[in-house]
N, C-alpha and C. Protein backbone atom coordinates (compact mmCIF):
# COMPACT_ATOMS: atom_id res chain seq x y z
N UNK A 1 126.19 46.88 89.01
CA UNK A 1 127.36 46.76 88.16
C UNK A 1 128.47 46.17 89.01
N UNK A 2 128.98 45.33 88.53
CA UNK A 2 130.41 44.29 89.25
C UNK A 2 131.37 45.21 89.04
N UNK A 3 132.41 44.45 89.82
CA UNK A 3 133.61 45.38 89.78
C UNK A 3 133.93 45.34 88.06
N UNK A 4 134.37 44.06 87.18
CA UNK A 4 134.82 44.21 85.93
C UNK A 4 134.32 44.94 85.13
N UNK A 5 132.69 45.10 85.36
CA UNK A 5 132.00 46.34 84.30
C UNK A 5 132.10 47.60 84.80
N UNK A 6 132.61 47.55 86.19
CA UNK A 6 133.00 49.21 86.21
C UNK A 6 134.42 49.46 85.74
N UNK A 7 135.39 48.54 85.56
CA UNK A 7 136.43 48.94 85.45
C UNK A 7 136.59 49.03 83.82
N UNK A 8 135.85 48.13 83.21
CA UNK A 8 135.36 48.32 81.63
C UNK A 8 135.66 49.36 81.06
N UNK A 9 134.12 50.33 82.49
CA UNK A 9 133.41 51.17 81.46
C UNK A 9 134.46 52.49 81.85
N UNK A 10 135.07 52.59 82.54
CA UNK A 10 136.08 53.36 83.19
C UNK A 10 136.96 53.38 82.57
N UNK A 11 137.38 52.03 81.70
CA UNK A 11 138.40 52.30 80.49
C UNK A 11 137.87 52.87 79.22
N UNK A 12 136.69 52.63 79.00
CA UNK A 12 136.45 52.76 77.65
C UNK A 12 135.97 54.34 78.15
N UNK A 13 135.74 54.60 78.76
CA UNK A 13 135.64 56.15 79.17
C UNK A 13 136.78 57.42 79.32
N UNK A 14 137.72 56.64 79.61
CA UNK A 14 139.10 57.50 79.78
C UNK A 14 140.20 57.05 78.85
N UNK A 15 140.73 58.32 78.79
CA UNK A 15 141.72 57.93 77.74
C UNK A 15 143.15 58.52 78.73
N UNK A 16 144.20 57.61 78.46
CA UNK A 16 144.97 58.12 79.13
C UNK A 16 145.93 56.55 79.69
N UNK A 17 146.77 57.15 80.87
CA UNK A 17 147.25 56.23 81.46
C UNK A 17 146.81 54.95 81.81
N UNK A 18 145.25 55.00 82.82
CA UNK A 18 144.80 54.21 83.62
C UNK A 18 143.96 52.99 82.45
N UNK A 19 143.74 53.65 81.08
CA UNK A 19 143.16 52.35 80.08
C UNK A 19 144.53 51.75 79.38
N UNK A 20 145.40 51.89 79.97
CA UNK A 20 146.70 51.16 79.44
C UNK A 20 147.18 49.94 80.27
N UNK A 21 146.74 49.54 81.61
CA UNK A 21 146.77 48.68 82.44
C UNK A 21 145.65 47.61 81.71
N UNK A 22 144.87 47.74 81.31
CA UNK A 22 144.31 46.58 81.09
C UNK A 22 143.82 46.38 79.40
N UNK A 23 144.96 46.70 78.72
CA UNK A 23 144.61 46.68 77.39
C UNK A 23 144.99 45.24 77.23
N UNK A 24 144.61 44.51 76.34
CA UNK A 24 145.31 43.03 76.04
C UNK A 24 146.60 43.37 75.17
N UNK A 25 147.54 42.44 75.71
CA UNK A 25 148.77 42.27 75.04
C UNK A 25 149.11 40.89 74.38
N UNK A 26 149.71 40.87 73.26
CA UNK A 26 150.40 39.71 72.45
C UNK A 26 151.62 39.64 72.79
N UNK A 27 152.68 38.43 73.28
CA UNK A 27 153.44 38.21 73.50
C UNK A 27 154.72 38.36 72.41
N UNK A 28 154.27 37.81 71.70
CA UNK A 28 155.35 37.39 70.48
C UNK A 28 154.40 37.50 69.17
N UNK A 29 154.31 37.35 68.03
CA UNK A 29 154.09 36.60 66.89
C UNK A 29 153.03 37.64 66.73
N UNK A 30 151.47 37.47 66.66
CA UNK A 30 150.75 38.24 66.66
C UNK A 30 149.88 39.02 67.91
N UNK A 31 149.00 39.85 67.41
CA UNK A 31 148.22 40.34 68.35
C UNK A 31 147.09 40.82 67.67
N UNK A 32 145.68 39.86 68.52
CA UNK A 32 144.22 39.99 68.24
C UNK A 32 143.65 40.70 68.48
N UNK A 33 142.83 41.41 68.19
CA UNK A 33 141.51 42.65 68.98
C UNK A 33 140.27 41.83 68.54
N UNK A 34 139.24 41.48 69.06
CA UNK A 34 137.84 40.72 68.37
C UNK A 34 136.93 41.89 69.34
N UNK A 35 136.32 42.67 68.62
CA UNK A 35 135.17 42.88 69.23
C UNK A 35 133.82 42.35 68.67
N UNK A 36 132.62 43.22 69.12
CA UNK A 36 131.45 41.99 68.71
C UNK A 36 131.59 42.01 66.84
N UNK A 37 131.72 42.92 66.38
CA UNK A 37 131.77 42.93 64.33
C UNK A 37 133.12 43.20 63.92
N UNK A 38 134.07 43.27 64.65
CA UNK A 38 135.35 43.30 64.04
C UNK A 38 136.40 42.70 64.47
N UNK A 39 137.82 41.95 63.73
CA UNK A 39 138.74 41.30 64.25
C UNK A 39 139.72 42.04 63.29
N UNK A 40 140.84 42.21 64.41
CA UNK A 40 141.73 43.07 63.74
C UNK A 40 143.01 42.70 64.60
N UNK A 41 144.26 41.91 63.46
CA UNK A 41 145.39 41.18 63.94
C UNK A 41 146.75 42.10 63.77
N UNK A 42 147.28 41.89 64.28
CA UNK A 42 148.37 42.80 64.17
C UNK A 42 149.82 41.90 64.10
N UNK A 43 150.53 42.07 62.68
CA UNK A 43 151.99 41.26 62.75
C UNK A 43 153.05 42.15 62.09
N UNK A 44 154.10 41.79 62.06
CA UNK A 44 154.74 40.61 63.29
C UNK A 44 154.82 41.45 64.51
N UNK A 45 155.08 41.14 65.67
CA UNK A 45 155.38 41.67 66.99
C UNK A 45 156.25 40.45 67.76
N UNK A 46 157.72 40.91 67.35
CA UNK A 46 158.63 42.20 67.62
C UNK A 46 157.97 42.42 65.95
N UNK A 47 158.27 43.60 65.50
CA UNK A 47 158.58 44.68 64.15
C UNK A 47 159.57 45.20 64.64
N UNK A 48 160.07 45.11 63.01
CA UNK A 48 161.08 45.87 62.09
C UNK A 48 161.27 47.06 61.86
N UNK A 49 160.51 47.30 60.20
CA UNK A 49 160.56 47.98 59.49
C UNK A 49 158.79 48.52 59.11
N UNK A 50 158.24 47.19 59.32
CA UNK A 50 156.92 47.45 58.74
C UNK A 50 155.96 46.52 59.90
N UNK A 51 154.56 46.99 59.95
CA UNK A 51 153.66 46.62 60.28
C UNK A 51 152.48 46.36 60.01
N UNK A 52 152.03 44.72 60.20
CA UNK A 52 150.75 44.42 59.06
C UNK A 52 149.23 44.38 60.24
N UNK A 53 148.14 45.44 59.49
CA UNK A 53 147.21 44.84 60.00
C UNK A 53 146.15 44.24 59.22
N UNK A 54 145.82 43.38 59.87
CA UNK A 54 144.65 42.76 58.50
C UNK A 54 143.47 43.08 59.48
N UNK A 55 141.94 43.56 59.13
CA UNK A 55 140.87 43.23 59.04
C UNK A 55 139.75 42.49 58.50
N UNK A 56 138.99 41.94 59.10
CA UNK A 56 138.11 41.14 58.62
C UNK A 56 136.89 41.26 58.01
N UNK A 57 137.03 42.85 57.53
CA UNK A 57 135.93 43.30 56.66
C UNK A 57 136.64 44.66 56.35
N UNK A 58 135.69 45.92 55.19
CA UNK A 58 136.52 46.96 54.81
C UNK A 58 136.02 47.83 55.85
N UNK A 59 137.19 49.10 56.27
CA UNK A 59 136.56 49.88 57.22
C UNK A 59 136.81 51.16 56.32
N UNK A 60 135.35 51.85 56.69
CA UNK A 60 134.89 52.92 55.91
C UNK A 60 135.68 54.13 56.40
N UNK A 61 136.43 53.81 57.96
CA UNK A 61 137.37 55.15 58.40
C UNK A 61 138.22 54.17 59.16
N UNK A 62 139.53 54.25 58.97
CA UNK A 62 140.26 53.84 59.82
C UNK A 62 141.78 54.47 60.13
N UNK A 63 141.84 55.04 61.30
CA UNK A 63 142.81 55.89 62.11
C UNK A 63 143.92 54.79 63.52
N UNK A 64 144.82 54.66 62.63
CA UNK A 64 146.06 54.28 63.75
C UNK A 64 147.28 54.89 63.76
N UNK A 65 147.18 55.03 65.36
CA UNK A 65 148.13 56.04 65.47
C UNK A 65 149.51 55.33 66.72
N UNK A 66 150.52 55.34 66.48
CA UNK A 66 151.47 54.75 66.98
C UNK A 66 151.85 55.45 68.70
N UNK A 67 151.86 55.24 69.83
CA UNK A 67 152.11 55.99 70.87
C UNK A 67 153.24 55.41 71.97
N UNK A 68 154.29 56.24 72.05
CA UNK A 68 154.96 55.84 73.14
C UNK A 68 154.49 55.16 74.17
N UNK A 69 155.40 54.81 75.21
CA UNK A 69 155.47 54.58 76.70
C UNK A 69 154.64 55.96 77.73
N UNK A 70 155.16 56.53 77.36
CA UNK A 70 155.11 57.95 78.20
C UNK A 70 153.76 58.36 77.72
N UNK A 71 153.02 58.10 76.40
CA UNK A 71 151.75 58.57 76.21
C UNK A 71 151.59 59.90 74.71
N UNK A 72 152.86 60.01 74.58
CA UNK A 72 153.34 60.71 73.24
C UNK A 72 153.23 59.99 71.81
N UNK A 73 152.52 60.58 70.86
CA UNK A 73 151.77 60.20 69.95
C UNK A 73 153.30 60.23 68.55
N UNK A 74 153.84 59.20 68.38
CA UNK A 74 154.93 59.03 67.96
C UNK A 74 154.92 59.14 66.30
N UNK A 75 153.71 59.12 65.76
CA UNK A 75 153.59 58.49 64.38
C UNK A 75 152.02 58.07 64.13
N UNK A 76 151.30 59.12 62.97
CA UNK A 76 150.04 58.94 62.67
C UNK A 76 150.00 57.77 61.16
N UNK A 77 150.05 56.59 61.36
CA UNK A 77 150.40 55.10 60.38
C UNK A 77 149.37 55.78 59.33
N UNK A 78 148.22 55.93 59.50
CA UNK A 78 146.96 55.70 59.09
C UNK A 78 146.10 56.50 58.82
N UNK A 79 145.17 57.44 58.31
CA UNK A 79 144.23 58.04 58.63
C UNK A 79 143.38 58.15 56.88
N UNK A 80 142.46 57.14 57.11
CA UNK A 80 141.79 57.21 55.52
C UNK A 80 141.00 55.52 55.15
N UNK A 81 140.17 55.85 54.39
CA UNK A 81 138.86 55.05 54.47
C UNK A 81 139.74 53.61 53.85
N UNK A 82 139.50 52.39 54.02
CA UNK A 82 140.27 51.34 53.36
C UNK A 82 139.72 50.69 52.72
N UNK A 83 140.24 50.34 51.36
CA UNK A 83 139.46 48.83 50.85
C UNK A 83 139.77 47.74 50.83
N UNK A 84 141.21 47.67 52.07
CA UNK A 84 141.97 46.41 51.67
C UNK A 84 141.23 45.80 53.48
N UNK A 85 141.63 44.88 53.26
CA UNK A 85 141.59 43.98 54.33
C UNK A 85 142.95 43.63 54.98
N UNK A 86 143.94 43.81 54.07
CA UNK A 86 145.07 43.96 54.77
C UNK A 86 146.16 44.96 54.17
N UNK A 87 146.78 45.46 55.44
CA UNK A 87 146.98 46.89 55.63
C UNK A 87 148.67 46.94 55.80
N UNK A 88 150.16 47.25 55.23
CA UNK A 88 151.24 46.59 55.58
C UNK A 88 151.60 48.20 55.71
N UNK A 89 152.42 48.65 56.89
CA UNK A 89 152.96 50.68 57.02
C UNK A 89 153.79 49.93 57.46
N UNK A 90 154.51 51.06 56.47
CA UNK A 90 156.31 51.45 57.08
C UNK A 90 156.11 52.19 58.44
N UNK A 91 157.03 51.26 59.81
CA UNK A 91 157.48 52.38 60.22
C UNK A 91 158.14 53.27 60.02
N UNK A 92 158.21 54.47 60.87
CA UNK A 92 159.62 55.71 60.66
C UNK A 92 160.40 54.86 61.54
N UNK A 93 161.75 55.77 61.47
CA UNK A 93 162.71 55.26 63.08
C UNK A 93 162.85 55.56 64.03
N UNK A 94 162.44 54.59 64.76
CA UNK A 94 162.08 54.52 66.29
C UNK A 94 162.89 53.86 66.88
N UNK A 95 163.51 54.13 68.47
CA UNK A 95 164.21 53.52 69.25
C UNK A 95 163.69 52.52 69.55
N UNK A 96 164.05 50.82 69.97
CA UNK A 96 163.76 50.15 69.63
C UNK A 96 163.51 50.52 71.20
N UNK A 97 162.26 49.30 71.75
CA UNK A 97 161.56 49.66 72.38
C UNK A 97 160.06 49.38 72.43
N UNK A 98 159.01 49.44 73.43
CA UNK A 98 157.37 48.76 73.45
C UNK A 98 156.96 50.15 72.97
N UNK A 99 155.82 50.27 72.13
CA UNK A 99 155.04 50.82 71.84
C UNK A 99 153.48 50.48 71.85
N UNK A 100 152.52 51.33 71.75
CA UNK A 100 150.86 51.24 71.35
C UNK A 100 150.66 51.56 70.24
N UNK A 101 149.61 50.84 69.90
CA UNK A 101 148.88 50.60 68.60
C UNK A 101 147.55 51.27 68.99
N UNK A 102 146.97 52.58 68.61
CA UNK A 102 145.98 52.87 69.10
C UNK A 102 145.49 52.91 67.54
N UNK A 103 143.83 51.99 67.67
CA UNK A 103 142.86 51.76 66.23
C UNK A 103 141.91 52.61 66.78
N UNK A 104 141.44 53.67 65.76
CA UNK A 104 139.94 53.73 65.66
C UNK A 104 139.00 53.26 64.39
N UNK A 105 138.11 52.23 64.14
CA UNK A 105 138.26 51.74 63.07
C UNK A 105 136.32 52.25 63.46
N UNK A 106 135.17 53.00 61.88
CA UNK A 106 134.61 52.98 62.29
C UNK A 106 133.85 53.87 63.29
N UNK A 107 134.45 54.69 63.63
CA UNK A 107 134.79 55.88 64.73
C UNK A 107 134.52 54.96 66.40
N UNK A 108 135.26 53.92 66.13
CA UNK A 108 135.07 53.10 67.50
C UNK A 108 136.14 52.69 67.86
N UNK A 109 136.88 53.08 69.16
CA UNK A 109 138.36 53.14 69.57
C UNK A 109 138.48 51.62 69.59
N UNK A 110 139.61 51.11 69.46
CA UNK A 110 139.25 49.40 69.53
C UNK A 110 140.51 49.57 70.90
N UNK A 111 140.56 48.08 71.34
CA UNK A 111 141.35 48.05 72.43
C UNK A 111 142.80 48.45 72.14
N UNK A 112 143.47 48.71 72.79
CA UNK A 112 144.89 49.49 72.73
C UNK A 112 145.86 48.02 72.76
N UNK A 113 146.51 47.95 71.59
CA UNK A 113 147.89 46.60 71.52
C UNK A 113 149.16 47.51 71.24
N UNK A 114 149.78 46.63 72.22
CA UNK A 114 151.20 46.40 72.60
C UNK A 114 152.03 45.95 71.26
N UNK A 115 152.73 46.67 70.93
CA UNK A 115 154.06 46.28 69.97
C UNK A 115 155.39 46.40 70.53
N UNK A 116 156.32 45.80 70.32
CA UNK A 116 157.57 46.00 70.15
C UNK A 116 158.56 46.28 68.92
N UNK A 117 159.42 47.28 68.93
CA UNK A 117 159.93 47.28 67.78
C UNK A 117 161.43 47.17 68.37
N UNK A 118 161.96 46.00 67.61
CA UNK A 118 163.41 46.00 67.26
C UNK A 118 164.32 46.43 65.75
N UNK A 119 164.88 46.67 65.86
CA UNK A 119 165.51 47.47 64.92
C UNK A 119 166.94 47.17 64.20
């Protein structure tokens, strides 16, 4: 095993601080997750008021949950089977500020995205 598949499997194994260093981040505009059967976009980033995710098929369970900086679970968006493909939640109010987008879509954690919310 190479260094990148240990550090992989070390993320996808731990939850916590150390899988927050190498989550992928979107700069501006949107943000992608593709794993091998699912793509799941996330807009706009900066956010407002609301946050859209679209998927590329229906997910039979899907859980997102909003998480601070610090690792504090700020806001449960989500929790319930979908038939839409695209998904638009109010945030609550939040100090404006970076946040995580933690998906479990599927009962399969997807990679952890970066939001910003301005306000």
């Amino acid at each position: 095993m190479n260094i990148v598949q240990q550090n992989q499997a070390a993320s996808q194994s731990q939850t916590g601080f150390y899988s927050w260093f190498q989550m992928p981040c979107g700069t501006s505009g949107t943000a992608a997750i593709t794993t091998s059967a699912t793509e799941v976009v996330i807009f706009p980033n900066p956010a407002k008021e609301h946050l859209n995710i679209k998927l590329n098929g229906v997910a039979s369970d899907l859980k997102i949950t909003l998480v601070d900086i610090t690792g504090r679970i700020v806001a449960k968006l989500y929790d319930n089977d979908s038939e839409e493909t695209k998904i638009s939640l109010a945030l609550p109010p939040l100090a404006n500020g970076v946040y995580l987008v933690n998906i479990e879509l599927n009962n399969t954690r997807l990679p952890i995205q970066k939001i910003t919310i301005n306000n």
